[in-house]
C-alpha atoms as a PDB file:
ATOM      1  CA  UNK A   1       0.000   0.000   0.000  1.00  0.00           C
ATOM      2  CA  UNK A   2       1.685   3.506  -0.923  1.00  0.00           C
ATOM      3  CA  UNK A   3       2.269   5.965   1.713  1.00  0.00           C
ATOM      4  CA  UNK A   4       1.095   8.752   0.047  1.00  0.00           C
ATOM      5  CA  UNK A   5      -2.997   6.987  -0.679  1.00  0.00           C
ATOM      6  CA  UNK A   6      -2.680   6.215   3.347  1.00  0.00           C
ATOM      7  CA  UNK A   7      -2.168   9.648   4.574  1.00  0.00           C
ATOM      8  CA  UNK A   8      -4.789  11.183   1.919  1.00  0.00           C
ATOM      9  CA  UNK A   9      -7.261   8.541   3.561  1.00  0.00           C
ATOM     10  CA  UNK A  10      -6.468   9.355   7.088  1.00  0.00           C
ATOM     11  CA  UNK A  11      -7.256  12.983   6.525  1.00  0.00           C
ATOM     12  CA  UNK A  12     -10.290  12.320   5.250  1.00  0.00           C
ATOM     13  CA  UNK A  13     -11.124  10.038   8.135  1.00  0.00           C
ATOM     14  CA  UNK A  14      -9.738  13.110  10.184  1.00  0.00           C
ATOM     15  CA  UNK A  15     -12.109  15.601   8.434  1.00  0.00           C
ATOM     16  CA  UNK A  16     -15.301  12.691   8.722  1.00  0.00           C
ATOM     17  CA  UNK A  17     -14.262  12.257  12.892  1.00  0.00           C
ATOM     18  CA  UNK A  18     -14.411  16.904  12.898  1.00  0.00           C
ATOM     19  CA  UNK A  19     -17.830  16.750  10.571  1.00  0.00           C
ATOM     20  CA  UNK A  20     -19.331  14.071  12.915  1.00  0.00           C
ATOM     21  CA  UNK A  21     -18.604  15.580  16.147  1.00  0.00           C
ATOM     22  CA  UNK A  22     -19.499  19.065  15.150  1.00  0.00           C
ATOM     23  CA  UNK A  23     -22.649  17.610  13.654  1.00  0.00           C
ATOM     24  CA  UNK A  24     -23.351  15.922  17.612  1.00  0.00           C
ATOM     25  CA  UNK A  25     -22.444  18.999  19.335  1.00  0.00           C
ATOM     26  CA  UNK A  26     -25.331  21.273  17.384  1.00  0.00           C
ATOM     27  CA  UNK A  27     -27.567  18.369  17.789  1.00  0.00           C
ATOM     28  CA  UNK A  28     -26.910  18.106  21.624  1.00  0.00           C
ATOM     29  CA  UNK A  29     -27.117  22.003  22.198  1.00  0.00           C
ATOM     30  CA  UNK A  30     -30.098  22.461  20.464  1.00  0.00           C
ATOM     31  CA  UNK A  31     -31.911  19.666  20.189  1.00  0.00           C
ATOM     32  CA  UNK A  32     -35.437  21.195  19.762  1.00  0.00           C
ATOM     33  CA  UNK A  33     -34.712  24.792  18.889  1.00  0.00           C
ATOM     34  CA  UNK A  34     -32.213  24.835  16.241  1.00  0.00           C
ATOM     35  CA  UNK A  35     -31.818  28.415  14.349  1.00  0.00           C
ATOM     36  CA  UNK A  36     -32.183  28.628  10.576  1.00  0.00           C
ATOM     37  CA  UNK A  37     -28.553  29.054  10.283  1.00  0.00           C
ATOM     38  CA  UNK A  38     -27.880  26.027  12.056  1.00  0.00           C
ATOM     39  CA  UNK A  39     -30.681  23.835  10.809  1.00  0.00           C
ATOM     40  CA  UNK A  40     -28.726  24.977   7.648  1.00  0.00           C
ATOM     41  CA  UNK A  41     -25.030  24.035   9.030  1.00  0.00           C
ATOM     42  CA  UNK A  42     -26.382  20.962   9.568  1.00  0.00           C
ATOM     43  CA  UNK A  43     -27.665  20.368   6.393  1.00  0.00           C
ATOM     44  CA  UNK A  44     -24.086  20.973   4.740  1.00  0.00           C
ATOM     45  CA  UNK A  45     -22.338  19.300   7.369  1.00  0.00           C
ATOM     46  CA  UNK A  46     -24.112  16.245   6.882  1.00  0.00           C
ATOM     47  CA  UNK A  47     -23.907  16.978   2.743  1.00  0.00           C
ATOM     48  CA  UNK A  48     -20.180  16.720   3.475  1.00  0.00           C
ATOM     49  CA  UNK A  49     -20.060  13.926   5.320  1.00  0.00           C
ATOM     50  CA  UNK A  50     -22.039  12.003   2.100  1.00  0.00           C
ATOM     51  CA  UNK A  51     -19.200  13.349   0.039  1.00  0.00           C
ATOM     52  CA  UNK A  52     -16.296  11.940   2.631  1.00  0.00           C
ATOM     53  CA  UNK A  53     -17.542   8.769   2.833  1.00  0.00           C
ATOM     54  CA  UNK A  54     -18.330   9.072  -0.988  1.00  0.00           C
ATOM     55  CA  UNK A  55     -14.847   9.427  -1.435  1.00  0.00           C
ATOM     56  CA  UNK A  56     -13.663   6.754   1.057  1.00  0.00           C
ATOM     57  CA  UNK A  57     -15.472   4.518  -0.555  1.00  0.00           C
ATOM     58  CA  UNK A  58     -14.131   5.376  -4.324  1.00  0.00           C
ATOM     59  CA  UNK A  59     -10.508   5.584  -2.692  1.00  0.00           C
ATOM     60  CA  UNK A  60     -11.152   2.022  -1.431  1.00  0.00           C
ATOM     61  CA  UNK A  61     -12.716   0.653  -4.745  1.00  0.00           C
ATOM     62  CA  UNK A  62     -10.137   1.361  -7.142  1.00  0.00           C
ATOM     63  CA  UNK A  63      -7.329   0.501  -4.905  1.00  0.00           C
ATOM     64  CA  UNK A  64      -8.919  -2.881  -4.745  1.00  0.00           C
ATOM     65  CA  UNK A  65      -9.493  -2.923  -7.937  1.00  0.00           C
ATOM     66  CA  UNK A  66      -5.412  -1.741  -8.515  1.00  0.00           C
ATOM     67  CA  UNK A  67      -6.279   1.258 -10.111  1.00  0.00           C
ATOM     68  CA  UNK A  68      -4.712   4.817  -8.229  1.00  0.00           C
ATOM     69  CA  UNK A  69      -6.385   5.879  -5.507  1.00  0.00           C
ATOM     70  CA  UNK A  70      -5.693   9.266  -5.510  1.00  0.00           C
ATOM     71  CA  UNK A  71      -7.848   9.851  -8.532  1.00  0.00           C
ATOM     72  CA  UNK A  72     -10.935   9.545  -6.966  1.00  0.00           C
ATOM     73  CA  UNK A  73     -12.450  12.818  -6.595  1.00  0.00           C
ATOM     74  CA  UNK A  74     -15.301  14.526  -4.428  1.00  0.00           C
ATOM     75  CA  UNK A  75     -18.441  14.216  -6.479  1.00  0.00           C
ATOM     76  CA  UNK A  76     -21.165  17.205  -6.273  1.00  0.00           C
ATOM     77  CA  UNK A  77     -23.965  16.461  -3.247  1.00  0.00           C
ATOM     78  CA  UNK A  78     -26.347  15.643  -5.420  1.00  0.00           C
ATOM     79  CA  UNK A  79     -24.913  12.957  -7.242  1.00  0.00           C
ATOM     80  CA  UNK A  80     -24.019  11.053  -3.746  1.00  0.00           C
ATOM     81  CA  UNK A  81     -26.072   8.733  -2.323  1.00  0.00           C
ATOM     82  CA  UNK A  82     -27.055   9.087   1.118  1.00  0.00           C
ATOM     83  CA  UNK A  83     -25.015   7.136   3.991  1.00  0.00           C
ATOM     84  CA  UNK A  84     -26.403   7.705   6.972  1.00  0.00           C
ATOM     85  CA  UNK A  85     -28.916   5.129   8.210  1.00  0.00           C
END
């Protein structure tokens, strides 16, 4: 496995573990009274996430598949599938 596909992986991990606790501390603060703005942060943050995991999972596919990792790319919100269950 090449150094350089690891360290592009664990920064996305790092960037999924920020979104995801971010995303838990407006849901605990503000459970029932979320602002507009944040209803709205939350809506982006968890757009991201899709993308992340999006992107893990294309990262993981071609290197299986022995193809470089490091071309897989984010893909617009719209065209990723929802991941959260």
């Amino acid at each position: 496995m090449g150094g350089m596909s690891d360290s592009q992986e664990s920064s996305i991990l790092s960037r999924i573990s920020d979104l995801v606790s971010e995303e838990r501390d407006l849901r605990e603060q503000s459970e029932h009274r979320l602002t507009p703005e944040e209803r709205q942060r939350m809506r982006r943050l968890e757009q991201e996430l899709d993308q992340c995991w999006d992107l893990l999972r294309q990262r993981r596919a071609r290197e299986e598949f022995g193809d470089d990792p490091d071309a897989a790319h984010v893909r617009p919100a719209g065209e990723v599938e929802d991941y959260r269950q």
